[in-house]
C-alpha atoms as a PDB file:
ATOM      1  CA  UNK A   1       0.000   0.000   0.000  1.00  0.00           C
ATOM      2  CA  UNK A   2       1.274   3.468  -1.076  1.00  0.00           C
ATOM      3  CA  UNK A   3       2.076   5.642   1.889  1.00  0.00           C
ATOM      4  CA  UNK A   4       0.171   8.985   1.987  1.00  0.00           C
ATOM      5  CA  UNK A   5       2.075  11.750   0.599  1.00  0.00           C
ATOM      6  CA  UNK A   6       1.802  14.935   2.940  1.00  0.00           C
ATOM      7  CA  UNK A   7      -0.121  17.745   2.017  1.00  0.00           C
ATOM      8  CA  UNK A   8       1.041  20.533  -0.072  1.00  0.00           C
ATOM      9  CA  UNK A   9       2.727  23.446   1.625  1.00  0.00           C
ATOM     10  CA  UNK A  10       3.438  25.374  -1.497  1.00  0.00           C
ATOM     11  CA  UNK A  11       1.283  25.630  -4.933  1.00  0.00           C
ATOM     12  CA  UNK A  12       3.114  27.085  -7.910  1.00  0.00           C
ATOM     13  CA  UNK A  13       1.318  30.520  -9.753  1.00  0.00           C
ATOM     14  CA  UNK A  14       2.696  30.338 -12.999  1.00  0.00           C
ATOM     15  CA  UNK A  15      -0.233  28.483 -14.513  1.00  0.00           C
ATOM     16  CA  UNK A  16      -2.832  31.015 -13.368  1.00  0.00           C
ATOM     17  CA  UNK A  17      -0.538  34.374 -13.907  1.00  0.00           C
ATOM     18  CA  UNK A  18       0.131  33.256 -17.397  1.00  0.00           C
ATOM     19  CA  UNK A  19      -3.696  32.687 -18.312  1.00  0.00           C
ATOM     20  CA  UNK A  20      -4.578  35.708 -16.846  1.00  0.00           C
ATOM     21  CA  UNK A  21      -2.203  38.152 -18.499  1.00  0.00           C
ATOM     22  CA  UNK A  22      -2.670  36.652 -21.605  1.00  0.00           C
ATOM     23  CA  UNK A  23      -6.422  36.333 -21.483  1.00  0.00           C
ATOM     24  CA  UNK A  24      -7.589  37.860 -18.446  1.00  0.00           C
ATOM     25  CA  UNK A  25     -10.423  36.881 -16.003  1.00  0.00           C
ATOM     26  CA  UNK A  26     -13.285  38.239 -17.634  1.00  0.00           C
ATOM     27  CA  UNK A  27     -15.328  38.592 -20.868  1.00  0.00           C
ATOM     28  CA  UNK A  28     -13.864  40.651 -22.444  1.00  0.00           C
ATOM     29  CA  UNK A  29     -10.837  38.152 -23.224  1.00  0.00           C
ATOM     30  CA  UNK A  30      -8.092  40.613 -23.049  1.00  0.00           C
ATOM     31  CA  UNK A  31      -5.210  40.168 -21.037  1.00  0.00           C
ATOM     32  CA  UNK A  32      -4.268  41.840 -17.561  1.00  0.00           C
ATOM     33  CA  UNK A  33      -0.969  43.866 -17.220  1.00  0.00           C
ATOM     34  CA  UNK A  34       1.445  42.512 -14.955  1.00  0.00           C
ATOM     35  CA  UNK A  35       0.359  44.880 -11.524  1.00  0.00           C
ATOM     36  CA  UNK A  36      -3.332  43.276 -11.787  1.00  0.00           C
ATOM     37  CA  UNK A  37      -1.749  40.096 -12.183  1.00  0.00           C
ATOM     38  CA  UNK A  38       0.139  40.104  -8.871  1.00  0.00           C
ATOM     39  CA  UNK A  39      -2.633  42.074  -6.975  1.00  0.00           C
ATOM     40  CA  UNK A  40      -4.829  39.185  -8.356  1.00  0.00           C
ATOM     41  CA  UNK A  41      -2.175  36.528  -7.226  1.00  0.00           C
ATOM     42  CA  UNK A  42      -1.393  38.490  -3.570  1.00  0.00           C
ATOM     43  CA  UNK A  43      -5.121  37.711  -3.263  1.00  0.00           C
ATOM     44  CA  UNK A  44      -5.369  33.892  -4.011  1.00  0.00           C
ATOM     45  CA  UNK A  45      -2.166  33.910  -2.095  1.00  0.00           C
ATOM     46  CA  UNK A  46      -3.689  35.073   1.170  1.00  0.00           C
ATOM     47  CA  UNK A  47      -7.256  33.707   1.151  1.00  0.00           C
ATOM     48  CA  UNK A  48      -4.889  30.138   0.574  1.00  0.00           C
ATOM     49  CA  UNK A  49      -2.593  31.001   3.631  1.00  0.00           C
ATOM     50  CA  UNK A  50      -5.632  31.834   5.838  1.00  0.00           C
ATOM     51  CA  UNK A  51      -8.220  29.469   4.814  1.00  0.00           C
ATOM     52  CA  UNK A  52      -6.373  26.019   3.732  1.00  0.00           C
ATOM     53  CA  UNK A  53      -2.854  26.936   5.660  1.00  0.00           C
ATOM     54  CA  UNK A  54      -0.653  26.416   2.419  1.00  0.00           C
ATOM     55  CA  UNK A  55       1.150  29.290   0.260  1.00  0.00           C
ATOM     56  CA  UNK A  56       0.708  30.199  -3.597  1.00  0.00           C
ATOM     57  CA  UNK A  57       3.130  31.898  -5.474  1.00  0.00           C
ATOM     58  CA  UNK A  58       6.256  32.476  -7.577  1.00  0.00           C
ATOM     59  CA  UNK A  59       9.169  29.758  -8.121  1.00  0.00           C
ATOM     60  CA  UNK A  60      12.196  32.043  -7.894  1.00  0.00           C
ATOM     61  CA  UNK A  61      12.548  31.283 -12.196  1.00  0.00           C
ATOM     62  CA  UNK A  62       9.865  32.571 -12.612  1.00  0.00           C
ATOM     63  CA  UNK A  63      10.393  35.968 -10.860  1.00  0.00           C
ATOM     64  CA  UNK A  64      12.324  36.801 -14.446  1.00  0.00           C
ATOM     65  CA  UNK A  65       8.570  36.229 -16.067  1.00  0.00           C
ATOM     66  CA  UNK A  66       7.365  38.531 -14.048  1.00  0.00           C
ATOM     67  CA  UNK A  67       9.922  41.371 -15.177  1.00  0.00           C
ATOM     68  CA  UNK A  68       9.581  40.451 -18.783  1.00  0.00           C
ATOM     69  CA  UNK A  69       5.833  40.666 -18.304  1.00  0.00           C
ATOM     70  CA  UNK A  70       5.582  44.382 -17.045  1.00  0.00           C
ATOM     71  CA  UNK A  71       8.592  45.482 -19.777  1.00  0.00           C
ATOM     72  CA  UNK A  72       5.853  44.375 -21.945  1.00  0.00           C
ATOM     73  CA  UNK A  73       2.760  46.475 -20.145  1.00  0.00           C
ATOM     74  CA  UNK A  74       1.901  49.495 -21.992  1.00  0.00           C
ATOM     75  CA  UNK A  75       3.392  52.356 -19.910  1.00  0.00           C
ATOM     76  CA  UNK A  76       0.137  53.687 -17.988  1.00  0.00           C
ATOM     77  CA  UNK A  77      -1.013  57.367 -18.656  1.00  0.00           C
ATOM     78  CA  UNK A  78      -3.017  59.030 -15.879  1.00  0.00           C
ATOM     79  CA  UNK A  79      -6.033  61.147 -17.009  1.00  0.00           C
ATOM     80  CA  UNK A  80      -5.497  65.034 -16.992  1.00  0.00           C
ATOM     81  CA  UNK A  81      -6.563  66.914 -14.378  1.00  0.00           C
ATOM     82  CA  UNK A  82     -10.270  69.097 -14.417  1.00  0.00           C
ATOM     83  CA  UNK A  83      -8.992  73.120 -14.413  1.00  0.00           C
ATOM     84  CA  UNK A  84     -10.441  75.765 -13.148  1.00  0.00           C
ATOM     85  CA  UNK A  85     -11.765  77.003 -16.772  1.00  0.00           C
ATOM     86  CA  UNK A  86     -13.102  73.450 -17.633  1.00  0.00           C
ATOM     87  CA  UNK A  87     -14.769  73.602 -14.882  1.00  0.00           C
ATOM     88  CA  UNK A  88     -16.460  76.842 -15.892  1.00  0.00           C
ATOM     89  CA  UNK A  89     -17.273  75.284 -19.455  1.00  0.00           C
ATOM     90  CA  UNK A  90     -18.870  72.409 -17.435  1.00  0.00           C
ATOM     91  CA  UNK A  91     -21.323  75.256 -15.476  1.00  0.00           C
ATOM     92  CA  UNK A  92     -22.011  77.165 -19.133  1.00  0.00           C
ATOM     93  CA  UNK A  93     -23.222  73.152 -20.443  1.00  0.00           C
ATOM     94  CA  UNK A  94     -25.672  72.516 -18.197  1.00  0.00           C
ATOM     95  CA  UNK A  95     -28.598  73.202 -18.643  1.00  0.00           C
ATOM     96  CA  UNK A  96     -29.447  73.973 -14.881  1.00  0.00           C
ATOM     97  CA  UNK A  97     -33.491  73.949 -15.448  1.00  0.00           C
ATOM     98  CA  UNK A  98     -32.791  70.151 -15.868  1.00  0.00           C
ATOM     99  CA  UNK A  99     -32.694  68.027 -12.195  1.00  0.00           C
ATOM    100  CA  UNK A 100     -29.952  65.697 -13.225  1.00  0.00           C
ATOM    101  CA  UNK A 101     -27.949  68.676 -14.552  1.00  0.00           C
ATOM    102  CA  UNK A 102     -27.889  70.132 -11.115  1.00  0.00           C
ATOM    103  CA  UNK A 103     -26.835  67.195  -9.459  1.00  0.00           C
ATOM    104  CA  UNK A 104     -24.132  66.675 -11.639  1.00  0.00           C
ATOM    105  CA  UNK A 105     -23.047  70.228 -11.234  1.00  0.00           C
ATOM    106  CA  UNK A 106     -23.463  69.766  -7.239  1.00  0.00           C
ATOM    107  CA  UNK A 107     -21.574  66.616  -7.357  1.00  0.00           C
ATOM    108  CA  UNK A 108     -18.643  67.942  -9.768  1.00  0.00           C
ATOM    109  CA  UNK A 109     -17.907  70.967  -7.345  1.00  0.00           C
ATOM    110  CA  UNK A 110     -17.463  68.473  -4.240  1.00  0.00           C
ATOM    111  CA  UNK A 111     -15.874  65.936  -6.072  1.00  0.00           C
ATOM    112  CA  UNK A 112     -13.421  68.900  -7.149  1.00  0.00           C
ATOM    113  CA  UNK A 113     -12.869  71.237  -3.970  1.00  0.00           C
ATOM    114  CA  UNK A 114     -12.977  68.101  -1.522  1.00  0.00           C
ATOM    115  CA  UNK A 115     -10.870  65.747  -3.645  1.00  0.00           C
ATOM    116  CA  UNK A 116     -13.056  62.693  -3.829  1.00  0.00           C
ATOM    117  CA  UNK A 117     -12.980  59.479  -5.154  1.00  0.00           C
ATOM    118  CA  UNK A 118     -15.775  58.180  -7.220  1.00  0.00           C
ATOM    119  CA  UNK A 119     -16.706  55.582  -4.999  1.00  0.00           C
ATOM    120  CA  UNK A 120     -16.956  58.529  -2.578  1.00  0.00           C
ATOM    121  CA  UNK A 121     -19.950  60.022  -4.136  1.00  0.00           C
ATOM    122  CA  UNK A 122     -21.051  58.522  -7.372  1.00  0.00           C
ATOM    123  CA  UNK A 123     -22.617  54.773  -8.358  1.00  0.00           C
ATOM    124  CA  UNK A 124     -21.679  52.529 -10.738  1.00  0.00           C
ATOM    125  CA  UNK A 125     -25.275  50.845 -11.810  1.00  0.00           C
ATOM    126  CA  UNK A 126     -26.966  49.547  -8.920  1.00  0.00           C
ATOM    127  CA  UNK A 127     -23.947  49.158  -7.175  1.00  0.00           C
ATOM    128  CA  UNK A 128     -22.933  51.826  -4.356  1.00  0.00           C
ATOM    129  CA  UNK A 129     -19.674  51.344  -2.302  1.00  0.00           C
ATOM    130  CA  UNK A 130     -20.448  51.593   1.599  1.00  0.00           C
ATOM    131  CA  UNK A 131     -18.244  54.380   1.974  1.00  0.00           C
ATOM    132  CA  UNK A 132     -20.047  56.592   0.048  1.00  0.00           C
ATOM    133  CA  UNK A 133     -21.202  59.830   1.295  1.00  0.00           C
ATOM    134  CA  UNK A 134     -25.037  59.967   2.576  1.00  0.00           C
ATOM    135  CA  UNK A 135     -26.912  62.883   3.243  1.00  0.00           C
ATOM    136  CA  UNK A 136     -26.754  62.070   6.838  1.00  0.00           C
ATOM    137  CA  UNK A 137     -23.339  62.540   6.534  1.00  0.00           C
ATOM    138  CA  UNK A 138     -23.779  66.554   5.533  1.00  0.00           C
ATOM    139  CA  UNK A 139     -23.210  69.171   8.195  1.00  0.00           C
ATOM    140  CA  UNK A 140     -23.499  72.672   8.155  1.00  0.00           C
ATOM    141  CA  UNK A 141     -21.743  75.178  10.018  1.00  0.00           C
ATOM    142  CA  UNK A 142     -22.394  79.725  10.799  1.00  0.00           C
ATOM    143  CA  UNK A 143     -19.453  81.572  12.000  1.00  0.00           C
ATOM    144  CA  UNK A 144     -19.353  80.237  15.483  1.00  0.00           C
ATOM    145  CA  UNK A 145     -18.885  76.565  14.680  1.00  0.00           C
ATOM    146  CA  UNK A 146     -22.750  76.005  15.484  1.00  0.00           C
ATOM    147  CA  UNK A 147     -24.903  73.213  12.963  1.00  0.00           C
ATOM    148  CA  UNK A 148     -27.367  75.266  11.298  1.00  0.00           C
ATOM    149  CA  UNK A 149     -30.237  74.773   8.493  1.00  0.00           C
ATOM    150  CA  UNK A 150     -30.251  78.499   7.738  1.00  0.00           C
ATOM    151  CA  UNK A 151     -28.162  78.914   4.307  1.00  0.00           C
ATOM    152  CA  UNK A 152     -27.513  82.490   5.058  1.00  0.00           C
ATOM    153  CA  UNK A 153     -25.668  81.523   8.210  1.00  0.00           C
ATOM    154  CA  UNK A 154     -23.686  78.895   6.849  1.00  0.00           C
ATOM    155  CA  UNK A 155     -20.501  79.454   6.698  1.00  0.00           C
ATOM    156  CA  UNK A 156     -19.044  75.918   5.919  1.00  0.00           C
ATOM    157  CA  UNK A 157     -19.663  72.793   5.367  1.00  0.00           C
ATOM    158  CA  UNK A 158     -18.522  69.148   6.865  1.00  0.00           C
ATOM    159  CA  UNK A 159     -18.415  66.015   5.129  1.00  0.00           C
ATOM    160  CA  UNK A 160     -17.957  62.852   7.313  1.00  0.00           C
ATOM    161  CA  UNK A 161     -16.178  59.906   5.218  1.00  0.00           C
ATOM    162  CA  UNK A 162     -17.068  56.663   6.515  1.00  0.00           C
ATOM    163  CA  UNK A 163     -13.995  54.669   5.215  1.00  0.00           C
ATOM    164  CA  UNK A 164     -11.871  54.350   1.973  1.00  0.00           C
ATOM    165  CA  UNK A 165      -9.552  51.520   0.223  1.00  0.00           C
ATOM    166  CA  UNK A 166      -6.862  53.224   1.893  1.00  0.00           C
ATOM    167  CA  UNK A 167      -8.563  53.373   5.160  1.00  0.00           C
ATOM    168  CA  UNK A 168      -7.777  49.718   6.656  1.00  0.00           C
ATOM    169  CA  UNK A 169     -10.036  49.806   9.940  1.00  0.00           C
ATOM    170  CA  UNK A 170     -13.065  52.053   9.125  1.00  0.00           C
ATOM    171  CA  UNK A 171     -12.106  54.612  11.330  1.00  0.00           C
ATOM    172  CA  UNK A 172     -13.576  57.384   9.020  1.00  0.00           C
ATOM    173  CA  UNK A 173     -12.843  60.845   8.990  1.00  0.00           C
ATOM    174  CA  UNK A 174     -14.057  64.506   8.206  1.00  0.00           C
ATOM    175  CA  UNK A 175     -13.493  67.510   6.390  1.00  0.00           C
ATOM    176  CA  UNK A 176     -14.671  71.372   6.591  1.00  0.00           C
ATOM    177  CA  UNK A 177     -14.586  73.535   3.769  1.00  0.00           C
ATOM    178  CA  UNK A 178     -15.596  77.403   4.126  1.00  0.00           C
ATOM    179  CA  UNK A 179     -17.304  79.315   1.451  1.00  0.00           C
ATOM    180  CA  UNK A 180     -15.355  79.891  -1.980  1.00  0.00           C
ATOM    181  CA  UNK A 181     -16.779  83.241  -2.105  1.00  0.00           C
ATOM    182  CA  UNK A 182     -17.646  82.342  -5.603  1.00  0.00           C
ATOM    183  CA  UNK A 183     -21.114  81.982  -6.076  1.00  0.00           C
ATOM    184  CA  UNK A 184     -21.046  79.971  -9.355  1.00  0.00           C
ATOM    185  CA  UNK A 185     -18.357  77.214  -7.731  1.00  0.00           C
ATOM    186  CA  UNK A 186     -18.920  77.106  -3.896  1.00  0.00           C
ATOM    187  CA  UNK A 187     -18.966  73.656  -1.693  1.00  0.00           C
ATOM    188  CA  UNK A 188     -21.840  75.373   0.656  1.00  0.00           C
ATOM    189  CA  UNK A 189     -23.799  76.253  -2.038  1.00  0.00           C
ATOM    190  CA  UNK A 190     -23.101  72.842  -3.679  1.00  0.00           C
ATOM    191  CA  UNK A 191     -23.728  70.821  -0.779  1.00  0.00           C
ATOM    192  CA  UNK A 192     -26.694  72.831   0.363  1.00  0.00           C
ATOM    193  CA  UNK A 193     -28.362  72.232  -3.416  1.00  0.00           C
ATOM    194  CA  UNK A 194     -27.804  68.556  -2.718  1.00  0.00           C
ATOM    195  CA  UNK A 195     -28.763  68.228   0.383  1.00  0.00           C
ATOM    196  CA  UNK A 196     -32.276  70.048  -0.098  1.00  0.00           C
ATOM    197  CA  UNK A 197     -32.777  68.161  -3.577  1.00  0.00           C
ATOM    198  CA  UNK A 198     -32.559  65.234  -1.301  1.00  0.00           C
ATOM    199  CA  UNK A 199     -34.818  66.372   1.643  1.00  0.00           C
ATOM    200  CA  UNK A 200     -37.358  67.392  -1.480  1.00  0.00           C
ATOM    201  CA  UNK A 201     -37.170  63.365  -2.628  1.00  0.00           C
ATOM    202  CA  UNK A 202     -38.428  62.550   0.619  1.00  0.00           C
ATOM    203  CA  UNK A 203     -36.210  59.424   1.219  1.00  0.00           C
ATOM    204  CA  UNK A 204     -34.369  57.955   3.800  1.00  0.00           C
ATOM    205  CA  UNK A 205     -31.042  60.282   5.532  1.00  0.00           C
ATOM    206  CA  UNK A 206     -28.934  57.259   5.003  1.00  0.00           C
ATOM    207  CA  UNK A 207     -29.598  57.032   1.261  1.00  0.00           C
ATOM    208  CA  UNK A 208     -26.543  58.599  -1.164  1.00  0.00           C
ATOM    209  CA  UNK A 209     -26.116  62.233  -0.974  1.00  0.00           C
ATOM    210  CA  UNK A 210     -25.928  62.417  -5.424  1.00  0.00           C
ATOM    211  CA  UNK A 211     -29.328  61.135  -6.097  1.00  0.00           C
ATOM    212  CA  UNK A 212     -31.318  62.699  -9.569  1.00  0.00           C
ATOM    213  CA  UNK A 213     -34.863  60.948  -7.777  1.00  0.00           C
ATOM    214  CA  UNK A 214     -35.817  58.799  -5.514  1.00  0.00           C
ATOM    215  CA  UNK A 215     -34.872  55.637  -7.314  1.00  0.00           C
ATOM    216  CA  UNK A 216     -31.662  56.836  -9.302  1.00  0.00           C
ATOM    217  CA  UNK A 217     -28.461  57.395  -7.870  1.00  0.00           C
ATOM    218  CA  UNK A 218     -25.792  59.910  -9.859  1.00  0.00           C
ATOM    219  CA  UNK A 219     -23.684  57.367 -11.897  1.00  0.00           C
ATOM    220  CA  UNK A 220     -20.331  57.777 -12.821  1.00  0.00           C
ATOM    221  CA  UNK A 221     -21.097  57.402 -16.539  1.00  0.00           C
ATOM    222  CA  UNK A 222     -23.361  60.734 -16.133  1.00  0.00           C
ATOM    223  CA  UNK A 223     -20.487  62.581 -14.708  1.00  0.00           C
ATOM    224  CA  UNK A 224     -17.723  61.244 -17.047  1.00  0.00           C
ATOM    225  CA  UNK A 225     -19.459  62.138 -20.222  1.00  0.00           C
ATOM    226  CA  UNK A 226     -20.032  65.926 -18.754  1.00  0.00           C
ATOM    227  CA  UNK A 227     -16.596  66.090 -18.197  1.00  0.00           C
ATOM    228  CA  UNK A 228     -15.291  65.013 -21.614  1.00  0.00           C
ATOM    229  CA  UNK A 229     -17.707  67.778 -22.847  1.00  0.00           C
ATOM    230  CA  UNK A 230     -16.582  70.586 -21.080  1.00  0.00           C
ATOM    231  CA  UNK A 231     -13.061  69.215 -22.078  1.00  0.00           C
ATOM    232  CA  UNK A 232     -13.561  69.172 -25.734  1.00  0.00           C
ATOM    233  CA  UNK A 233     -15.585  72.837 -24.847  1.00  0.00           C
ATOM    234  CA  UNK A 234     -11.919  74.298 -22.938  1.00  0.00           C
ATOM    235  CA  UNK A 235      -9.699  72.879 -26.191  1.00  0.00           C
ATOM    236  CA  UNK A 236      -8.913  69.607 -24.583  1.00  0.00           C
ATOM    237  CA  UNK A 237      -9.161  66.103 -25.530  1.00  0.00           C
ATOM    238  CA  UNK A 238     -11.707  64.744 -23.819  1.00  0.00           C
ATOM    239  CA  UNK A 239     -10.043  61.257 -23.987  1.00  0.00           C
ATOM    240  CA  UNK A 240      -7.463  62.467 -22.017  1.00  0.00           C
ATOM    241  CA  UNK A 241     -10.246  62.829 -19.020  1.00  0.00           C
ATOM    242  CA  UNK A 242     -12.460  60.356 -16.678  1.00  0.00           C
ATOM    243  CA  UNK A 243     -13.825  60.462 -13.516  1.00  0.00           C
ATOM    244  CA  UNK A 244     -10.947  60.908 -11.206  1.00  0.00           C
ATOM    245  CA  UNK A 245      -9.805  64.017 -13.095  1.00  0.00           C
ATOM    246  CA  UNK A 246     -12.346  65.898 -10.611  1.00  0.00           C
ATOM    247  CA  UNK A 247      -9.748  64.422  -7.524  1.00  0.00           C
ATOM    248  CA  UNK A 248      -6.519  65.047  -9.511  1.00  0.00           C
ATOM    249  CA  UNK A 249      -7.701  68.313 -10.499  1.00  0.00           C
ATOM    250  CA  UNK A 250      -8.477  69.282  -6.907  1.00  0.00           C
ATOM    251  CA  UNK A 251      -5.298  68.608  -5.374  1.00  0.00           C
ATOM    252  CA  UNK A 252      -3.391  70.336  -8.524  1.00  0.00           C
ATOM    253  CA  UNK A 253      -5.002  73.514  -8.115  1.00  0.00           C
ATOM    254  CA  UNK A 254      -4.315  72.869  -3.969  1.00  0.00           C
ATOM    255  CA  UNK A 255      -0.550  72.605  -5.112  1.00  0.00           C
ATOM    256  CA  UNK A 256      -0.548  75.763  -7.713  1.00  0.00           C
ATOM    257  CA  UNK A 257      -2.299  78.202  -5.233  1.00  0.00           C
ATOM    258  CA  UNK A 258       0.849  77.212  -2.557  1.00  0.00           C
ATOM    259  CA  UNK A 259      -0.364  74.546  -0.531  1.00  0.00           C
ATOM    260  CA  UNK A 260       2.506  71.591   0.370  1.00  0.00           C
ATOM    261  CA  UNK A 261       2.141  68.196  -0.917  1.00  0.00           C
ATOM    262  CA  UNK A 262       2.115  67.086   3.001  1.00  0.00           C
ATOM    263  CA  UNK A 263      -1.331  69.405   3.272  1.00  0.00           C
ATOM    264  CA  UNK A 264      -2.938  68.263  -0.175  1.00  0.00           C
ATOM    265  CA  UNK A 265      -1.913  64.390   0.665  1.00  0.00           C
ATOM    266  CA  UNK A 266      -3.653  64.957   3.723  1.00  0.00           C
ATOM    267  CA  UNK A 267      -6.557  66.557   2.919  1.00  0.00           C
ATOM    268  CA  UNK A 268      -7.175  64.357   0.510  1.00  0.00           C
ATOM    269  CA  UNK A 269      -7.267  61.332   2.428  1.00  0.00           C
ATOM    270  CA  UNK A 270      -4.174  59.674   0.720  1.00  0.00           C
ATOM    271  CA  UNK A 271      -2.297  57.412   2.669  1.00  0.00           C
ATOM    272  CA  UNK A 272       0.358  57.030   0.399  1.00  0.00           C
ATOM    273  CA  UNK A 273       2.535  59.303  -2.125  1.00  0.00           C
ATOM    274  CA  UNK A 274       0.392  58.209  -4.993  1.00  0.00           C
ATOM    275  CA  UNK A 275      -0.626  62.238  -4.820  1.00  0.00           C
ATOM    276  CA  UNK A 276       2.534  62.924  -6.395  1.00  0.00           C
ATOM    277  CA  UNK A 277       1.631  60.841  -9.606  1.00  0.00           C
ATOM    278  CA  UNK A 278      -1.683  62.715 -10.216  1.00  0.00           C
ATOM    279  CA  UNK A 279      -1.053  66.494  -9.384  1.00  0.00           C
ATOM    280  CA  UNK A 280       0.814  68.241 -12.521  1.00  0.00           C
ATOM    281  CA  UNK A 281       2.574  71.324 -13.028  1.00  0.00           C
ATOM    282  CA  UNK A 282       1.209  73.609 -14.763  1.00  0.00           C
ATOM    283  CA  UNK A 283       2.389  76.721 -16.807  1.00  0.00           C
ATOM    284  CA  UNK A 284       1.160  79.331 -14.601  1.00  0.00           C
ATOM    285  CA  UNK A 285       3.697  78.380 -11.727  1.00  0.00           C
ATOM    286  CA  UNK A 286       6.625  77.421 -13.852  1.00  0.00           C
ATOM    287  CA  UNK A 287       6.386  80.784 -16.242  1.00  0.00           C
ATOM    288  CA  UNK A 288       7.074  82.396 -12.453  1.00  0.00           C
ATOM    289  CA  UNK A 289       9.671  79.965 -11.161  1.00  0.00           C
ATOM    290  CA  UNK A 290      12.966  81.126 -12.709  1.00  0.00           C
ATOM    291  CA  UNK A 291      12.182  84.994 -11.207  1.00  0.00           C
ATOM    292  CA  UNK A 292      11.240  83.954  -7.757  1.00  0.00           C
ATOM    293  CA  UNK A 293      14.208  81.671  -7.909  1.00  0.00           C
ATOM    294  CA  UNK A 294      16.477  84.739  -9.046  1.00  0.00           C
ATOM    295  CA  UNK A 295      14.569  87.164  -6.036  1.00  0.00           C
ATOM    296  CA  UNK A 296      16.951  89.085  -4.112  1.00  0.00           C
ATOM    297  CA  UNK A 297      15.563  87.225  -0.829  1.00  0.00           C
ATOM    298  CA  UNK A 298      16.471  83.300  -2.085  1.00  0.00           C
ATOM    299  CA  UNK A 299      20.135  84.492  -3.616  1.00  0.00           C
ATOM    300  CA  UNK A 300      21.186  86.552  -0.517  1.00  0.00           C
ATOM    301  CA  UNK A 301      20.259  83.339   1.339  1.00  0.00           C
ATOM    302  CA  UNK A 302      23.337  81.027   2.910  1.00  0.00           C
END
C-alpha cells in the first residue's frame, strides 16, 4: 500500500498568472498587465494562507517572467486633471433647469474642492460602495462653529467619510470647507443644493447624498461624459479625461495656489505618495519659477 504523501505546503502561480495576463479573467478576453496580475495573485495567495494553511506563489525562475511581463505592459497614462476654466465650461453646459444637470453640477464641485474618489460620491449601476457619502453625513456650520439649516448663516460645510480603500479599519474621517466666495463654484452652495434636492425626494437620511430621484443614484457614466464635454468645450481632448480628473484636479489647483504636498496628501485622504503621480505642473507656476528663484531674498540666502 502506497504511503500517503503529505499535504502541499506550497502551490506554484505560474499556470494562473500566465492565463490571466494573456487572457484575463473576464469577458472581455483581453489580457491583464502585470500589476493586476500580482494584486490578483497576492489575493489567491492570502485567502490560501488563511483558509487552507498552504502558500501560492512564484518559483524564484519565474520571478524573471514577471519582469519580462511588465517590460511588456503598456506604460500607464493618468487622465489630466479638471482646471479651473473646464470647470467653468462644465457650469455654461448645463442646462441647470434640468434636475440631473444640477446634481451633476453639485456633485462635480465636491468631487473637485474636496478631492473625492468616485466611490466617494457617485454609483456605478446599482452598485454603491459603503463608503459613500449619505446625506446624513452633511453638516453645516455659521461663523461660530454652530450646525445650522439656515443657508444664510452657513458658513461651511462638513463632510464625514465613513472609510476608503486606503482606510484599513473604518475609522472614518471629516473635512470642513468654508465658502469659496464664488457663487457659481462654492462647496456650501453645492452641498446645500444637494442636500435640499434630497430632503425634497423625501427618502431615507442614510440614502446617497448624489441622487437625480428617488430611485436613481448619480452614476459615474453621467459625470464622465459631462466632463469630456466641457473638455472638448476648454480645447482639450476629452479622452485624455475620466472620472478621477475631478480628484486630480483638486489637489493640482491645492498645489498651484501654494499649498505643500504634506497638506494636499492629507486633505485628501491619501495614505500614500500616490498624490505625487496625479497632481501636474502647470504653466502658470513654472512661467514664475525662474524669477522667484532669481529674487533678491532666495540668492542673498546662505
Amino acid at each position: 500500500m502506497a504511503a500517503r504523501r503529505p499535504p502541499a505546503t506550497f502551490v506554484p502561480a505560474h499556470p494562473f498568472a500566465t492565463y490571466c495576463w494573456k487572457y484575463g479573467w473576464g469577458k472581455s478576453g483581453s489580457g491583464n498587465s502585470a500589476s493586476t496580475v500580482l494584486s490578483k495573485v497576492s489575493h489567491i495567495a492570502w485567502h490560501h494562507r488563511r483558509t487552507l494553511g498552504y502558500n501560492v506563489g512564484f518559483l524564484p525562475g519565474h520571478q524573471l517572467a514577471i519582469t519580462g511581463m511588465r517590460r511588456k505592459d503598456p506604460s500607464s497614462k493618468p487622465k489630466s486633471p479638471v482646471t479651473s476654466a473646464i470647470l467653468k465650461c462644465l457650469h455654461e453646459l448645463l442646462d441647470f433647469a434640468v434636475t440631473q444637470h444640477r446634481v451633476i453640477w453639485g456633485a462635480s464641485v465636491l468631487g473637485f474642492v474636496f478631492l473625492l474618489r468616485r466611490s466617494e460620491y457617485l454609483a456605478q449601476g446599482s452598485r454603491m460602495h459603503n463608503c459613500a457619502i449619505r446625506r446624513a453625513d452633511v453638516n453645516f456650520v455659521d461663523a461660530r462653529g454652530h450646525e445650522t439649516r439656515n443657508l444664510h448663516d452657513m458658513t461651511s460645510v462638513i463632510l464625514q467619510f465613513r472609510g476608503s480603500k486606503s482606510d484599513q479599519f473604518g475609522k472614518g474621517t471629516s473635512r470642513e470647507l468654508v465658502r469659496s466666495g464664488h457663487r457659481w463654484c462654492c462647496p456650501v452652495l453645492a452641498a446645500w443644493y444637494l442636500v435640499r434636492h434630497h430632503e425634497a425626494l423625501r427618502i431615507d437620511a442614510g440614502e446617497l447624498l448624489c441622487k437625480v430621484d428617488a430611485s436613481h443614484n448619480l452614476q459615474v457614466s453621467d459625470v464622465v461624459r459631462a466632463i469630456k464635454a466641457a473638455a472638448g468645450r476648454a480645447g482639450h481632448n476629452p479622452q485624455d479625461y475620466a472620472s478621477h480628473s475631478l480628484r486630480s484636479g483638486g489637489a493640482t489647483a491645492l498645489f498651484i495656489a501654494g499649498f505643500d504636498s504634506l497638506a494636499v496628501k492629507l486633505f485628501g485622504r491619501w495614505k500614500s505618495d500616490a498624490v505625487e503621480r496625479y497632481t501636474r505642473i502647470s504653466g502658470q507656476l513654472t512661467s514664475r519659477m525662474a524669477s522667484q528663484m532669481l529674487q533678491k531674498p532666495a540668492l542673498h540666502q546662505v
